[in-house]
Protein backbone atom coordinates (compact mmCIF):
# COMPACT_ATOMS: atom_id res chain seq x y z
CA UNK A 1 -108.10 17.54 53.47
CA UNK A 2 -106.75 20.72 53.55
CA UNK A 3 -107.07 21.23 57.10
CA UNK A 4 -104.50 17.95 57.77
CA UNK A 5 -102.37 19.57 55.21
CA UNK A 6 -101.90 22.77 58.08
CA UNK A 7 -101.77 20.47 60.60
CA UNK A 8 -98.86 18.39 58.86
CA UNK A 9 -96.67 20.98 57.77
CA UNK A 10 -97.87 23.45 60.69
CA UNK A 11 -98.49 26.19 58.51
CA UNK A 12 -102.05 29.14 58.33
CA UNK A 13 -104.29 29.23 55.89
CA UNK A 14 -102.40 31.92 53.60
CA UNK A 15 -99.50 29.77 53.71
CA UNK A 16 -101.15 27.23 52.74
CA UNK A 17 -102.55 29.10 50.12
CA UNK A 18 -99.68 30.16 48.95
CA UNK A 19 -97.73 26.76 48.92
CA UNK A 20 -100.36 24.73 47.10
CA UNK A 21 -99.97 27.62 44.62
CA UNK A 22 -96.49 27.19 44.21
CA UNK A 23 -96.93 23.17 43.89
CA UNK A 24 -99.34 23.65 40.97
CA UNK A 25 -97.53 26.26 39.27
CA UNK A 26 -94.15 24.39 39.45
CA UNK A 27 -95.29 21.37 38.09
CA UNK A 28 -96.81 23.49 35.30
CA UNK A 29 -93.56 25.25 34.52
CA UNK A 30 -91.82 22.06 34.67
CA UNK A 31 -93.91 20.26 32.27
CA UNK A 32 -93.98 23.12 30.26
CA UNK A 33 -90.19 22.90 30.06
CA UNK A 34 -90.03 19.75 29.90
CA UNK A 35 -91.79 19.57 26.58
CA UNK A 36 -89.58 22.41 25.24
CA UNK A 37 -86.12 20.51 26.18
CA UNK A 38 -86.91 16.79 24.99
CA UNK A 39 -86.60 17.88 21.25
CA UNK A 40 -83.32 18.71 21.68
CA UNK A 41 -82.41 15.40 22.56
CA UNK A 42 -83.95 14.18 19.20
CA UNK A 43 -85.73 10.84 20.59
CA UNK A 44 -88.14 9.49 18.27
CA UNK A 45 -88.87 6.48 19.68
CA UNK A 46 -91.97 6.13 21.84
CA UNK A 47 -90.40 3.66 24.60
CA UNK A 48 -86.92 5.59 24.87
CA UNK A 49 -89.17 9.47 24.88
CA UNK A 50 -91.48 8.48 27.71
CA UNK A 51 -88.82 7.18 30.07
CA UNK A 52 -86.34 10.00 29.20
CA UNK A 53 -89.06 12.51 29.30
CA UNK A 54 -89.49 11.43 32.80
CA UNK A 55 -86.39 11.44 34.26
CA UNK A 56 -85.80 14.78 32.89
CA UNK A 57 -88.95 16.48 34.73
CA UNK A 58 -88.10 14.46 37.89
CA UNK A 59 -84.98 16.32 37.91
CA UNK A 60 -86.45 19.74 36.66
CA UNK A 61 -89.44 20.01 39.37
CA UNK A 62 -87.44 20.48 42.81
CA UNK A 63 -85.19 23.74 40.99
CA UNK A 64 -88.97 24.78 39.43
CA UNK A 65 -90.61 24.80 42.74
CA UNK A 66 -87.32 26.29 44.09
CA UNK A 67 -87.57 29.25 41.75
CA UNK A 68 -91.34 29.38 42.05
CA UNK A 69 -91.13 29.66 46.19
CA UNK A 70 -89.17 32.63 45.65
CA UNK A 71 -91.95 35.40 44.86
CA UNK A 72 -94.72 33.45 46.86
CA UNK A 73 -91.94 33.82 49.82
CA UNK A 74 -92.38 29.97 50.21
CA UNK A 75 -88.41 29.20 49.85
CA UNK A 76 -87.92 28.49 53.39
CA UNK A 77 -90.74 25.76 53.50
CA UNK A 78 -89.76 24.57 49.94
CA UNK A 79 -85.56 23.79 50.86
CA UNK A 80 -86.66 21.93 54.48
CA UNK A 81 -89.06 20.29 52.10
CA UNK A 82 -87.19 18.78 49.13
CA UNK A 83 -84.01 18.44 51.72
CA UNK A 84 -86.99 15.96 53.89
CA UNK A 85 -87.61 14.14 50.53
CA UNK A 86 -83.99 13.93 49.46
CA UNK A 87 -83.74 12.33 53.04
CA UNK A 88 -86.23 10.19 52.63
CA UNK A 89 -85.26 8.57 49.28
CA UNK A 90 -81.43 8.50 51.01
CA UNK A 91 -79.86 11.57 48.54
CA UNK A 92 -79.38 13.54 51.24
CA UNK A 93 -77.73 12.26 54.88
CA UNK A 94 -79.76 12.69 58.07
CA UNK A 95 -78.02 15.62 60.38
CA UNK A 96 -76.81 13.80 63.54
């Protein structure tokens, strides 16, 4: 598994390293924030928090993993990354 990860985004095994680091320590942060921000939006209900709650870390991870690159000296990797996926999902235009 790992091994096609390196092979995919052509990276060493310290880089690699260092990226799935970032990836799980993002998504920590962001949940982590996540949970701190939704009570200031004062939902109650269950079937207004959940969807809310997910919006609002779907828009917190790519800055968290942005921030997070920084000191693993990932940010390169991370901003061709999230501009792929904003590509992908047609936020971001292709470069002719």
């Amino acid at each position: 598994m790992f091994e096609k990860l390196r092979n995919k985004w052509k990276v060493g095994p310290l880089q690699l390293a260092l990226i799935l680091c970032t990836f799980a320590i993002g998504g920590s942060l962001t949940g982590f924030l996540g949970k701190r921000i939704m009570p200031l939006f004062g939902i109650e209900a269950p079937w207004l928090y959940i969807p809310v709650y997910i919006v609002l870390i779907t828009l917190i991870w790519p800055l968290m993993v942005l921030v997070v690159s920084i000191p693993f000296g990932q940010f390169r990797f991370f901003a061709g990354y999230l501009k792929k996926m904003g590509q992908r999902i047609g936020l971001v235009k292709k470069a002719p």
